[in-house]
N, C-alpha and C. Protein backbone atom coordinates (compact mmCIF):
# COMPACT_ATOMS: atom_id res chain seq x y z
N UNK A 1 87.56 -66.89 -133.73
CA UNK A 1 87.27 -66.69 -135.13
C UNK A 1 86.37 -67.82 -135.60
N UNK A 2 85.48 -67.36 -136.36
CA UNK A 2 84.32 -68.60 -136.95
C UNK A 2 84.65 -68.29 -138.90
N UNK A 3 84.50 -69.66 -139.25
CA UNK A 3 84.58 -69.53 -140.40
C UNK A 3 83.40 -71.27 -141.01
N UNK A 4 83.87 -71.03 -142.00
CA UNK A 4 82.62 -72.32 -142.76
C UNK A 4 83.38 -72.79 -143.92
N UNK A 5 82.81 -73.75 -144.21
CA UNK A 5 83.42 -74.54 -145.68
C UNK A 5 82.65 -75.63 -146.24
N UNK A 6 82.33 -75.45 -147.23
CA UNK A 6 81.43 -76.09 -147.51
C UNK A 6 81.77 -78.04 -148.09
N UNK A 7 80.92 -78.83 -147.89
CA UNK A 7 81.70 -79.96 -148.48
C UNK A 7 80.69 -80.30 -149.07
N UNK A 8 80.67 -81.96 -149.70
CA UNK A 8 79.44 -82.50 -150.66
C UNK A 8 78.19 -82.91 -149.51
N UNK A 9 78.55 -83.50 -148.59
CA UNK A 9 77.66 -83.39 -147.48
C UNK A 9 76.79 -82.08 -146.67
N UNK A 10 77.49 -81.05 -147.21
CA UNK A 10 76.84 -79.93 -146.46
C UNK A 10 77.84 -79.28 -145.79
N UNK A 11 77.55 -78.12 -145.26
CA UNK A 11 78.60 -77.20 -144.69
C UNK A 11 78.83 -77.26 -143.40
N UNK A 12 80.46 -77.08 -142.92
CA UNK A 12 80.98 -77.33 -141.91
C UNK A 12 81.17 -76.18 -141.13
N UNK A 13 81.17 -75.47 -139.58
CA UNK A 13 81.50 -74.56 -139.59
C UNK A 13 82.83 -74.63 -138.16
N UNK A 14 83.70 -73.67 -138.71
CA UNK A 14 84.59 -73.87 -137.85
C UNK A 14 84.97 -72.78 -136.65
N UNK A 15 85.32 -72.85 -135.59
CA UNK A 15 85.57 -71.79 -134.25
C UNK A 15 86.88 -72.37 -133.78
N UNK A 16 87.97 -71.54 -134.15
CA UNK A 16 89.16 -71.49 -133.52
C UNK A 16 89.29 -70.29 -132.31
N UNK A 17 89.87 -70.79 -131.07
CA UNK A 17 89.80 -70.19 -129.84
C UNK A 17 91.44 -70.58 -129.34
N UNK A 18 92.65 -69.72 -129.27
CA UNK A 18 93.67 -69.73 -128.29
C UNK A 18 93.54 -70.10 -127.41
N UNK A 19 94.40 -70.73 -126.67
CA UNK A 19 94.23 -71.00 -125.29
C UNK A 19 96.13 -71.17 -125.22
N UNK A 20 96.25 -70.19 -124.80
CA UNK A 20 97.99 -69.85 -124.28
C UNK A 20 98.91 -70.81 -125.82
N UNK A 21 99.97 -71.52 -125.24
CA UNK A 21 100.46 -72.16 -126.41
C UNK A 21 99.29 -73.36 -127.62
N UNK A 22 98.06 -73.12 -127.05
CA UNK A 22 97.15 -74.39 -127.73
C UNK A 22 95.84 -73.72 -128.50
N UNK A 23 95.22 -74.21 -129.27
CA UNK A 23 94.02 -73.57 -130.43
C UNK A 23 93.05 -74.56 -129.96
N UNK A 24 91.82 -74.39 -129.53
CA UNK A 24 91.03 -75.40 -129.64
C UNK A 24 90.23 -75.16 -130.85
N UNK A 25 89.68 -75.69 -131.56
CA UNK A 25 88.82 -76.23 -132.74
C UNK A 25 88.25 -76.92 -132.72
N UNK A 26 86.55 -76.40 -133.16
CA UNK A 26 85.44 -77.29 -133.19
C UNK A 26 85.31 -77.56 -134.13
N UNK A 27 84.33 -77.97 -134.96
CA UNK A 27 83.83 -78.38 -136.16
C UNK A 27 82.09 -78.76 -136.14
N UNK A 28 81.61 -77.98 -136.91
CA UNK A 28 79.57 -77.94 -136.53
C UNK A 28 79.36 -78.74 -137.84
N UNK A 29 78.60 -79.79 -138.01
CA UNK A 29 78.05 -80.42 -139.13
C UNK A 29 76.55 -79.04 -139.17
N UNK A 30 76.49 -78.29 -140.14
CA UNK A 30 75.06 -77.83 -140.03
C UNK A 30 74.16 -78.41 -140.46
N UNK A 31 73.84 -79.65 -141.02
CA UNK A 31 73.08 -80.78 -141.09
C UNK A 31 72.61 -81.21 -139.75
N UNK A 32 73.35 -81.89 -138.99
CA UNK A 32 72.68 -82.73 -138.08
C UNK A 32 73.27 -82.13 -136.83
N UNK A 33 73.80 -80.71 -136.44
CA UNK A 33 74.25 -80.16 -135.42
C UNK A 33 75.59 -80.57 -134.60
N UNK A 34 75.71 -82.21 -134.96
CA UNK A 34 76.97 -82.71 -134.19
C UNK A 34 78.55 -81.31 -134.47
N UNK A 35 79.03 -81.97 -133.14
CA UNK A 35 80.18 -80.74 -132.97
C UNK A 35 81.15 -81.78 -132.58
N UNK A 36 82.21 -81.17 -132.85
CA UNK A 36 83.59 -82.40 -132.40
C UNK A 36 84.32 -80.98 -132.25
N UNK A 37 85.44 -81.24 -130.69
CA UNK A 37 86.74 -80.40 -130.10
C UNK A 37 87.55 -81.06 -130.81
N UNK A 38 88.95 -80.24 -131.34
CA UNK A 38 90.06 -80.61 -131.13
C UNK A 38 91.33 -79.97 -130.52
N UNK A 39 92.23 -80.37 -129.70
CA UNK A 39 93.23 -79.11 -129.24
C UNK A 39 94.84 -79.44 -130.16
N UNK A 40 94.79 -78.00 -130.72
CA UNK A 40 96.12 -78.21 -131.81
C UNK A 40 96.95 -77.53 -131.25
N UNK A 41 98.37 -77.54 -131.67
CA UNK A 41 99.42 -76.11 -130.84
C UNK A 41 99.42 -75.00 -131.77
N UNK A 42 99.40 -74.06 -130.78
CA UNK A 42 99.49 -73.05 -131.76
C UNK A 42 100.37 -72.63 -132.96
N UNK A 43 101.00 -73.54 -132.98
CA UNK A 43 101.94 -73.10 -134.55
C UNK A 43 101.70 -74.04 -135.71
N UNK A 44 100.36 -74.85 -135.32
CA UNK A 44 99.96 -75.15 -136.16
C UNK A 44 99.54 -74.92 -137.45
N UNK A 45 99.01 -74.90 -139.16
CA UNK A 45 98.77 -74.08 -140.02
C UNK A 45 97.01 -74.44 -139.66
N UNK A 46 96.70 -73.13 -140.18
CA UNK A 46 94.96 -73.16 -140.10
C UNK A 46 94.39 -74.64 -140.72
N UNK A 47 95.27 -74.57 -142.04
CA UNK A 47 94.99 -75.77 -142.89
C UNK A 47 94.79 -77.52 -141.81
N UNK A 48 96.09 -77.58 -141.49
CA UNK A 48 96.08 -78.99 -140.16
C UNK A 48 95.20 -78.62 -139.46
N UNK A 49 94.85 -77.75 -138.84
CA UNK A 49 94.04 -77.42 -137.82
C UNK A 49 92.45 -78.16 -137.87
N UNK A 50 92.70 -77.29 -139.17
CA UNK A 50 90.91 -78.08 -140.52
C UNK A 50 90.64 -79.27 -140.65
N UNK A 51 91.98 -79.64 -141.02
CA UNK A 51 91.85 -81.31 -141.33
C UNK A 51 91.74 -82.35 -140.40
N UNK A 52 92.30 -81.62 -139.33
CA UNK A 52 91.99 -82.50 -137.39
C UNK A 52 90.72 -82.79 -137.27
N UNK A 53 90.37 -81.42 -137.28
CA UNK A 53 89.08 -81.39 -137.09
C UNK A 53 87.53 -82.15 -137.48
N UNK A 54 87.70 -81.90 -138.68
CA UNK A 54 87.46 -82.46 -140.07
C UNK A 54 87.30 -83.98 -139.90
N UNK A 55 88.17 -85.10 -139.41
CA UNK A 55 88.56 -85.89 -139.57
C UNK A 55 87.60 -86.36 -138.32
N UNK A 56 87.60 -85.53 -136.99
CA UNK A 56 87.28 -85.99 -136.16
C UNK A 56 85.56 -86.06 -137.03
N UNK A 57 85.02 -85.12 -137.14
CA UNK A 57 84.28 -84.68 -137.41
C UNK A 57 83.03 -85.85 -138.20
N UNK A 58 83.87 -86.32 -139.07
CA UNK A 58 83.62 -87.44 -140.14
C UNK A 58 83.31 -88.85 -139.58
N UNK A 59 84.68 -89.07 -138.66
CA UNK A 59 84.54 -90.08 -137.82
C UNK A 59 83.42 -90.31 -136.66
N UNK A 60 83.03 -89.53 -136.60
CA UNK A 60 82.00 -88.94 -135.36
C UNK A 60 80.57 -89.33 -136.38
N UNK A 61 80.41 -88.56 -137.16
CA UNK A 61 79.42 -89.11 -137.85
C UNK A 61 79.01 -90.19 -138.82
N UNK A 62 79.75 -90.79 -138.82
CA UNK A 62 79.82 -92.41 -139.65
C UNK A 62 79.44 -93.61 -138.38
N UNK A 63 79.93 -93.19 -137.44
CA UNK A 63 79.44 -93.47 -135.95
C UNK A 63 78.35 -93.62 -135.74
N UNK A 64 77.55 -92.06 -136.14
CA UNK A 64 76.30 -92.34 -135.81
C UNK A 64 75.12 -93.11 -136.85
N UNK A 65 75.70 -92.82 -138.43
CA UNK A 65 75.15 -93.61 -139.17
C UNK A 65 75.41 -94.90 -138.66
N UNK A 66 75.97 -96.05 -138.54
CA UNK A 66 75.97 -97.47 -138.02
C UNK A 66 75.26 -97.85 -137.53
């Protein structure tokens, strides 16, 4: 499943993929293309899932600003 969300930086897009008991989740900056994995369990809420992601996501690119 692909979905998007937009933030003040620009829009994020997201791809959740099963994998037996685990979800992997990416996260696409459509700005500057960077992508960050994360692997959640599946009984995770979509919401945590977002915010993993998200987080990685942020961190990843503050990175590259420096």
């Amino acid at each position: 499943m692909q979905d998007s969300q937009q933030t003040p930086a620009g829009r994020v897009y997201f791809e959740f993929v099963r994998l037996g008991g685990q979800v992997r989740v990416s996260a696409i900056d459509e700005r500057t293309g960077v992508e960050v994995t994360a692997i959640t369990p599946a009984n995770a809420t979509e919401q945590q899932m977002r915010q993993l992601a998200m987080g990685k996501l942020k961190r990843r690119l503050s990175q590259l600003s420096d």
